[in-house]
Every structure is written in C-alpha cells, then in structure tokens.
Protein backbone atom coordinates (compact mmCIF):
# COMPACT_ATOMS: atom_id res chain seq x y z
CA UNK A 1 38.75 179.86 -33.00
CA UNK A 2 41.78 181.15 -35.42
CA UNK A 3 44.41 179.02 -34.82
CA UNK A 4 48.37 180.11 -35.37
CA UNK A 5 51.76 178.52 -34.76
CA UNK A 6 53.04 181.27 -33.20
CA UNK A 7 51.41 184.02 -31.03
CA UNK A 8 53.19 187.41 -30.47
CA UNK A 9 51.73 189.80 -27.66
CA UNK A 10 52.89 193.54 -28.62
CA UNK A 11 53.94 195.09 -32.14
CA UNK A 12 56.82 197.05 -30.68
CA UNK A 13 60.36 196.60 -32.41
CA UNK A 14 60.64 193.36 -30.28
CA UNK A 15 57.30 191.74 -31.15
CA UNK A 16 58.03 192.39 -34.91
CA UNK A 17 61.22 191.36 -34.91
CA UNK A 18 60.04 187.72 -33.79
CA UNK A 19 57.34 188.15 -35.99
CA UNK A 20 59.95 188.36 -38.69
CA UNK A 21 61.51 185.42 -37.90
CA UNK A 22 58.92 183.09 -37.35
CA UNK A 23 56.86 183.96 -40.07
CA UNK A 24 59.97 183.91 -42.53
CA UNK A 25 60.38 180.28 -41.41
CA UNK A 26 56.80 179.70 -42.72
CA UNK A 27 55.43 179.65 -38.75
CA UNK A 28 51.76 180.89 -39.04
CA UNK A 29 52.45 184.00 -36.82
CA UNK A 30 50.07 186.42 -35.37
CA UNK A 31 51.14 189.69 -33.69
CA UNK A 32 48.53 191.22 -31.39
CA UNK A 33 48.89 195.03 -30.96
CA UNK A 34 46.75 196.91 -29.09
CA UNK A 35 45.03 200.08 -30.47
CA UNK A 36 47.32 202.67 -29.48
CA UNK A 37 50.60 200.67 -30.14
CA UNK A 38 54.19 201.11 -29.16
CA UNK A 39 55.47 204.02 -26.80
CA UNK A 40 58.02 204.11 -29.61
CA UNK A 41 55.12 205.66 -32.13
CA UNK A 42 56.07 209.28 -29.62
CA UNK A 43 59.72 209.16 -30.14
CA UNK A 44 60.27 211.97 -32.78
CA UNK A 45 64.00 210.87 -33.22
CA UNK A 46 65.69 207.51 -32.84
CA UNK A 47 69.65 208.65 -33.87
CA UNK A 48 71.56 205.45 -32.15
CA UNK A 49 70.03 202.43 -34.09
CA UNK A 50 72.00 200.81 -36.79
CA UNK A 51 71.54 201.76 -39.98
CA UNK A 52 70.05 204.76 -39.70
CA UNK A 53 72.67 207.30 -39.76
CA UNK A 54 70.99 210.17 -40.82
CA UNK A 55 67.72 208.80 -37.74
CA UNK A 56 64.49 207.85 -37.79
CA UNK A 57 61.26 208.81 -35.84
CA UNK A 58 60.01 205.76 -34.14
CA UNK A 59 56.51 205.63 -35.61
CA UNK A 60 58.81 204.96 -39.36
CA UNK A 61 60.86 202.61 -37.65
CA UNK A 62 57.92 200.56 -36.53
CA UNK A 63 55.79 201.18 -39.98
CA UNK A 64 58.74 199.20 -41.68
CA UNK A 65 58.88 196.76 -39.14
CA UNK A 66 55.18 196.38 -39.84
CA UNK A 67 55.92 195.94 -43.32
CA UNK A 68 58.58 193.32 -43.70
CA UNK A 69 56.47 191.13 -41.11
CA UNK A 70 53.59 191.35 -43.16
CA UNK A 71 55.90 190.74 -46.00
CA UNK A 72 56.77 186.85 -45.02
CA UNK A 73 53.02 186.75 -43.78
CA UNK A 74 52.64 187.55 -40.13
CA UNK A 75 49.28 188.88 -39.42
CA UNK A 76 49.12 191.95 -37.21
CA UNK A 77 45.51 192.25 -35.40
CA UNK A 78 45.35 195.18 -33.74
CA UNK A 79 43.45 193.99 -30.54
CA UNK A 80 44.42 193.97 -26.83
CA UNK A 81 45.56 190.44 -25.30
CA UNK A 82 43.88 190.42 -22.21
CA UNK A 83 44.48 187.16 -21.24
CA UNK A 84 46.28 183.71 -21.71
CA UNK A 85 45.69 180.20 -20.53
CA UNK A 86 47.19 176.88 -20.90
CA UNK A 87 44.47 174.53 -23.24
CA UNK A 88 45.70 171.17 -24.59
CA UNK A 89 48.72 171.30 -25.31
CA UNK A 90 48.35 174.92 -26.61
CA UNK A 91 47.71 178.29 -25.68
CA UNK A 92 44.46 180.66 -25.58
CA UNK A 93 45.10 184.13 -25.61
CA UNK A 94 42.13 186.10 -25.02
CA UNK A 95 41.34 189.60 -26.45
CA UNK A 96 37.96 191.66 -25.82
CA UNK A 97 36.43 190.31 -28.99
CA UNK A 98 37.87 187.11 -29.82
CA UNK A 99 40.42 183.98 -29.07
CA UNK A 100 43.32 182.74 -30.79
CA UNK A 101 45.08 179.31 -30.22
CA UNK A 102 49.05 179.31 -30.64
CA UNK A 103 51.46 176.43 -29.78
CA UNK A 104 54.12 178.97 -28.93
CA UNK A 105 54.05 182.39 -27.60
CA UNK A 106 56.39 185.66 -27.30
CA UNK A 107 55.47 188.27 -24.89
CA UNK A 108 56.37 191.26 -26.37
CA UNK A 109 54.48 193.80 -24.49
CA UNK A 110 56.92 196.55 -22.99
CA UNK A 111 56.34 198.28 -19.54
CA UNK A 112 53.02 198.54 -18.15
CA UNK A 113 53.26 201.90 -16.55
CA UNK A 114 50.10 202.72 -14.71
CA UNK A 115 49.63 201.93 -11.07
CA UNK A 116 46.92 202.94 -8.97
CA UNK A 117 47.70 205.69 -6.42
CA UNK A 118 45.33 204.59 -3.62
CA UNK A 119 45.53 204.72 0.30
CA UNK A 120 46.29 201.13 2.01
CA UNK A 121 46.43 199.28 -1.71
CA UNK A 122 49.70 198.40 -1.42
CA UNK A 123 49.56 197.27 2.41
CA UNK A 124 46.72 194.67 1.67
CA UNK A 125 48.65 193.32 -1.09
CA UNK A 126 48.28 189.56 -0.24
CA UNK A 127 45.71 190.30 2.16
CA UNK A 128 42.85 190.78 0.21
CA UNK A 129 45.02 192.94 -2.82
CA UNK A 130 45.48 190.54 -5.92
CA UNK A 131 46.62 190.82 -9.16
CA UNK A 132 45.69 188.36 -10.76
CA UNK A 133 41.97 186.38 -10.71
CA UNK A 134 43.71 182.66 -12.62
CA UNK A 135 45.99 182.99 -9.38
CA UNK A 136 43.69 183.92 -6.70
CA UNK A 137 40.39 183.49 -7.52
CA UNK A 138 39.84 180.45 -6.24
CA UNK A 139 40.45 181.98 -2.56
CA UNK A 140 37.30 184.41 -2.45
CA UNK A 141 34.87 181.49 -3.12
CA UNK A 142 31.43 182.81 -2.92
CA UNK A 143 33.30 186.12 -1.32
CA UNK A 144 31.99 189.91 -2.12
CA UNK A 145 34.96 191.19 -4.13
CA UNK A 146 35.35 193.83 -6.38
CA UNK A 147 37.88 194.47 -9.56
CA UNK A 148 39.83 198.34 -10.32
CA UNK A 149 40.21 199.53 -13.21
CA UNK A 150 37.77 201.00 -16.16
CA UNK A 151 39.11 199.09 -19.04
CA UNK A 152 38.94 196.07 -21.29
CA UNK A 153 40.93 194.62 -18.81
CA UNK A 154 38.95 195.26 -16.05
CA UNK A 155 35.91 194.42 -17.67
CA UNK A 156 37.64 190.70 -18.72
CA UNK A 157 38.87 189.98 -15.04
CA UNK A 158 35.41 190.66 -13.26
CA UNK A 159 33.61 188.03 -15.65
CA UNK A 160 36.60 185.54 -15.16
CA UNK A 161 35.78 186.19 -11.06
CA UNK A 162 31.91 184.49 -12.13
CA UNK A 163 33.53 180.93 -11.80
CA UNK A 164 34.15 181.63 -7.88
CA UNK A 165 31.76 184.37 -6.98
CA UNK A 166 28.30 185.83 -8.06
CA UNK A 167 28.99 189.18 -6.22
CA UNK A 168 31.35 191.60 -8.22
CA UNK A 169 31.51 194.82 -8.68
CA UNK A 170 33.59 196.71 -10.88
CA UNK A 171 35.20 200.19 -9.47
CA UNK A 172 36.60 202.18 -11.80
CA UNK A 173 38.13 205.29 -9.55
CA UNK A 174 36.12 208.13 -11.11
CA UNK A 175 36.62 207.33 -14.72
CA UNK A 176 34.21 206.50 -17.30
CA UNK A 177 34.44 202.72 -18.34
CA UNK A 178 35.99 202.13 -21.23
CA UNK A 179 35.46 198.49 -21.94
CA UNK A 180 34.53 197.95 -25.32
CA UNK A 181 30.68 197.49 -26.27
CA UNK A 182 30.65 193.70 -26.02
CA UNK A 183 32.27 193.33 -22.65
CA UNK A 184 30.12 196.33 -21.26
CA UNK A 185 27.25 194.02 -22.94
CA UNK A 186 28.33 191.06 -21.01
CA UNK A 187 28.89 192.98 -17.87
CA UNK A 188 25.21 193.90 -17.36
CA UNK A 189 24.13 190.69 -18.88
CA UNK A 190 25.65 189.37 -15.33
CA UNK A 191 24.30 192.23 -13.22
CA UNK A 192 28.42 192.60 -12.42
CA UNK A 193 27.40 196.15 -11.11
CA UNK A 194 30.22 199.36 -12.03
CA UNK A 195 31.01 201.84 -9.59
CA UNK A 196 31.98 204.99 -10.94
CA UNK A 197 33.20 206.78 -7.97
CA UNK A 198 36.42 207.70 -6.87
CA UNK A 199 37.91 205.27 -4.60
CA UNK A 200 39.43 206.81 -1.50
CA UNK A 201 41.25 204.43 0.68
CA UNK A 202 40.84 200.66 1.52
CA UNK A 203 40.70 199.67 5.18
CA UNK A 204 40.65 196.78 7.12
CA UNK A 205 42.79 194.95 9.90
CA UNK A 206 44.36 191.82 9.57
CA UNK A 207 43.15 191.65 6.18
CA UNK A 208 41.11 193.77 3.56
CA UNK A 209 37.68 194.76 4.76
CA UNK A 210 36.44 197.12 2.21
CA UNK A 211 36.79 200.84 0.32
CA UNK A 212 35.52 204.30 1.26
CA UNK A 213 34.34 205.85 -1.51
CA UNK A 214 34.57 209.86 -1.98
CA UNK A 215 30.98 210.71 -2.01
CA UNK A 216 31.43 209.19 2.01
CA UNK A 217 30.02 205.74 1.25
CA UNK A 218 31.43 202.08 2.27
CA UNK A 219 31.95 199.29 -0.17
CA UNK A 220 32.23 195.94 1.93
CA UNK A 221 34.89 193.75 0.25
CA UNK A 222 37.16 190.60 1.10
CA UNK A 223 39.03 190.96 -2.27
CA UNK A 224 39.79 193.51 -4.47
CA UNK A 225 41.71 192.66 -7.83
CA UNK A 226 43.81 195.22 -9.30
CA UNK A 227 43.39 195.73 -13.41
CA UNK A 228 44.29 198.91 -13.82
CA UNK A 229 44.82 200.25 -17.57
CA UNK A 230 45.79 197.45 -19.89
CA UNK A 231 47.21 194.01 -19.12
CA UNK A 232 50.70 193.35 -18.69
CA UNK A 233 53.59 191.33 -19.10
CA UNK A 234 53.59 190.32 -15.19
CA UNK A 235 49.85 190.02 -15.32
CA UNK A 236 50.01 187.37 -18.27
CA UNK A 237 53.77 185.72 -16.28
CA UNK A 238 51.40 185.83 -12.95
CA UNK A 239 48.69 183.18 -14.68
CA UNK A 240 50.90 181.44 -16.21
CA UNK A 241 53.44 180.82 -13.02
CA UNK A 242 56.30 182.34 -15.08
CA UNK A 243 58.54 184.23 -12.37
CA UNK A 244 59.05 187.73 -11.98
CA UNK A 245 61.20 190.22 -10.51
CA UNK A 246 59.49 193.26 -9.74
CA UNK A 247 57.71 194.75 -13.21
CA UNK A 248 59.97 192.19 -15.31
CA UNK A 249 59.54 188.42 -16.45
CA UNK A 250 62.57 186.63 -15.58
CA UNK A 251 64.31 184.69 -18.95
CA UNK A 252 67.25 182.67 -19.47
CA UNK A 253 69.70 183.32 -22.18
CA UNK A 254 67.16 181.95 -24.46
CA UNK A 255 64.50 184.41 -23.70
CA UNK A 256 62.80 181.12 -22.15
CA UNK A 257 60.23 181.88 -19.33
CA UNK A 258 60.65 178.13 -18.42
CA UNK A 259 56.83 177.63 -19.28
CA UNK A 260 56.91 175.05 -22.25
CA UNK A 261 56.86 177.61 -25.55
CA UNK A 262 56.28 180.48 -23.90
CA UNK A 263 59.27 183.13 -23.97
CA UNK A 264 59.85 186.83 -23.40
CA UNK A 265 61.57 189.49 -25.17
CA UNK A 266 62.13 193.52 -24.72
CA UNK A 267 61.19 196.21 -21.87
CA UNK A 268 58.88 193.43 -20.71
CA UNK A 269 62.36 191.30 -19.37
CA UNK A 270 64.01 194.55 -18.07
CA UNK A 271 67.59 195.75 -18.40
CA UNK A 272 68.62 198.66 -20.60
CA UNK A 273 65.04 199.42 -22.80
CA UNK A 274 67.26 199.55 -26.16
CA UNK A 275 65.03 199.54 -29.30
CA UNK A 276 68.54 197.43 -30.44
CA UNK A 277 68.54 195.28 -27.44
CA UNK A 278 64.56 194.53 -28.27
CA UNK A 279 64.94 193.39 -31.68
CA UNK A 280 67.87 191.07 -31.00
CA UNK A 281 65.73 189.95 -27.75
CA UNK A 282 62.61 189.37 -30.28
CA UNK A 283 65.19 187.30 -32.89
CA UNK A 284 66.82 185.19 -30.43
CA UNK A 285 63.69 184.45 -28.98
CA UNK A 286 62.01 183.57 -32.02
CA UNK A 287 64.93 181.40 -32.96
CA UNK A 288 64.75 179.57 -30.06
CA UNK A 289 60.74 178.95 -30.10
CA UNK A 290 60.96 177.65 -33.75
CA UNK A 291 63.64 175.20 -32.59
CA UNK A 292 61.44 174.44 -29.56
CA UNK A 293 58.10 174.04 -32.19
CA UNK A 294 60.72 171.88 -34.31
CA UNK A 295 61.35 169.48 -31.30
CA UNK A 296 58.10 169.23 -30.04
CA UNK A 297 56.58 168.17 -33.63
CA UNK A 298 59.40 165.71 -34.28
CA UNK A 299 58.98 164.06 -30.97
C-alpha cells in the first residue's frame, strides 16, 4: 500500500490548491481525481478570477493548476475515492483498484449532483433507506438487502455489505453497470447478483419491505443502500461521523471537520461555489493540516 502524508480527494481548483501547499512544504501529497474531473473542465469562460483579466476557460485554469502541483511534487492519480476509513492512526482511502494510506486528508470533491428519482425512497429514509454501509451495516445482520446504483461505487458498497450479510443484490435502475472490470470480477466472484431492471417504487409499512420492479416483479428487501453515481463528500463525512448539513460538510474557520486531520474545502462545505472562494478554502486548509501534521509529529 502507497503511503502519502497528505491525501487530497478531488483535482478541482480547491483540491489543487492544497495540493500546492502541502506539497511545496515537502508533504508527500497525493491528489485523487476521478476520470472525468472537475465540472469546471465545461466552463468555456471564467472572466471574474484574479489575474486573468483578459479570462480563462476552466479546463486552462485547472491544466495550470495541474501543473504547478506537479511542479513541487504532488502526484495526481486519476482514480475515484470510493471510500475512507480510520486505520492506525492513519487513513485508508479506497479507490476501485487500489489503497492509499495518508496521515491527513482534504476533501475536495465538489457537489455530488445525482439523486435517485424513485417512488417511497425518500420516505424510508431511516427505515430501511441508508446511505451509507460503515454507518448502517451493522443493522441488517444476516438481512436480504440490496445496494442502487451501477457504478464503482455501487459495486464497492455491496462487497463492504459481505461483513454483515451474504444476501446482496445490486440494482442498478435500468442502466448497464459500469463498475470497472475488477470490481465486476469480484462481484460475481461473491455471487452478489445485479439487477438490471428499472426500479419502480419501494413499499413497505412501518419500515422498508421491498421494490417493484418494472417488468411487474417483487424484490423482498429490509435494506436498501443508496450509491448512486459516484461517492461524495457527505458519503465519505457520513463514515467518518463528520457532520453535515444537508449536501455540505460542516467546517470551522479552519476548514476542520473536527475528525483528527481530516478537513474540507470548496462546493463540498457549501456557501457561494466561487472558483476564488475554493482555492483560498483549499490554502487555508492545507495550512492548517500541515500545522496539524507538525503538532502531531512533534508530540
């Protein structure tokens, strides 16, 4: 297992801004950005962002941001984080095809925007509805329970659901799945059965029951975890009991999630979505991790 200093989740401008920092400070920094990158690689025209009077399309913006990270010897993987847990006094952050192990980490990731639009998903939220299998896994011991979504993601949470349960199903609402060869591999290897058909509604009482399919058939479940798309910020605050307010990790003035060396910077902590606001966001939380690093190796 590679192990850095510092791990950065998400190459947007606040990502590489931290990534600037801590690797100019001779932090061994690694920058996970998943294929696809930065909603800031559509912007044809950034006009507002110092020092660029005559503008700048994002995808530039970010290439030189790329570049002077690289420059003081961040490495920039591009691979989706899927995942991070607390080891020994470190962190493991999980992507579909390897681990890295970081004493610090900035989640950088932006706005996950996809939600499912299913009947009764929202209504059996806490009643069968999770988000997040570190969190509630342990509660559908042995239970039939099935995970949505079609992606890496997905794919990642389902296996994770083996250490409580030997009956999961993946359903990925009439799309194709998309989890990468290895994790498809991995999938069958532990008969975790995908369901390609459209998911209908979920029903139930009290609590979740199961979902109607649209070809007219019943899937009996007592949980159903929701991974749509890729994994986000909340997703990685959820299993890590960092608190959140709605779609945003809540930070101090610090960019601190109050989880020891773990902070947050950019859309990911809400408030205006400034490509300016990110990069001082990234910088002050880098600034504040190194100091953090600095403590904890003195001490």
């Amino acid at each position: 297992m590679e192990r850095y200093d510092v791990i950065i989740i998400g190459g947007g401008p606040a990502g590489l801004s931290a990534g600037i920092y801590t690797a100019r400070a001779n932090k061994r920094t690694l920058i996970l950005d998943k294929p696809g990158g930065s909603t800031l690689l559509k912007v044809e025209e950034i006009e507002n962002y110092f020092g660029f009077p005559d503008g700048i399309t994002g995808r530039e913006l970010l290439e030189l941001g790329r570049r002077q990270a690289q420059k003081f010897g961040a490495v920039i993987v591009e691979e989706e984080a899927v995942a991070i847990k607390p080891g020994d006094g470190v962190y493991v952050v999980e992507t579909p095809v390897s681990e890295y192990e970081g004493r610090g980490i900035i989640i950088a990731t932006g706005v996950k925007r996809e939600r499912a639009n299913i009947k009764g998903l929202q209504e059996f939220e806490g009643r069968g509805v999770s988000y997040c299998v570190t969190c509630d896994g342990f509660f559908f011991r042995g239970a039939k329970v099935g995970v949505l979504g079609s992606g890496d993601y997905a794919a990642k949470e389902a296996l994770e659901l083996l250490t409580y349960t030997k009956d999961v199903c993946v359903l990925t609402n009439g799309e194709r799945l998309q989890a990468s060869p290895k994790l498809q591999e991995e999938l069958e290897a532990n008969d975790i059965e995908v369901v390609e058909e459209r998911v209908e509604e979920l029903f139930g009482e009290d609590a979740l029951k199961g979902v109607k399919l649209a070809d007219g058939s019943v899937r009996e479940l007592k949980g159903l975890f929701v991974a749509v798309g890729t994994s986000g910020a909340v997703d990685f605050a959820r299993s890590l009991g960092i608190m959140t307010e709605g779609s945003a990790i809540v930070v101090d003035s610090r960019q601190s999630t109050g989880v020891p060396r773990v902070y947050a910077a950019g859309d990911c902590t809400g408030g205006s979505r400034q490509v300016a606001v990110a990069v001082g966001e990234g910088a002050n939380a880098a600034l504040n991790l190194l100091g953090e690093l600095r403590k904890d190796k003195s001490g």
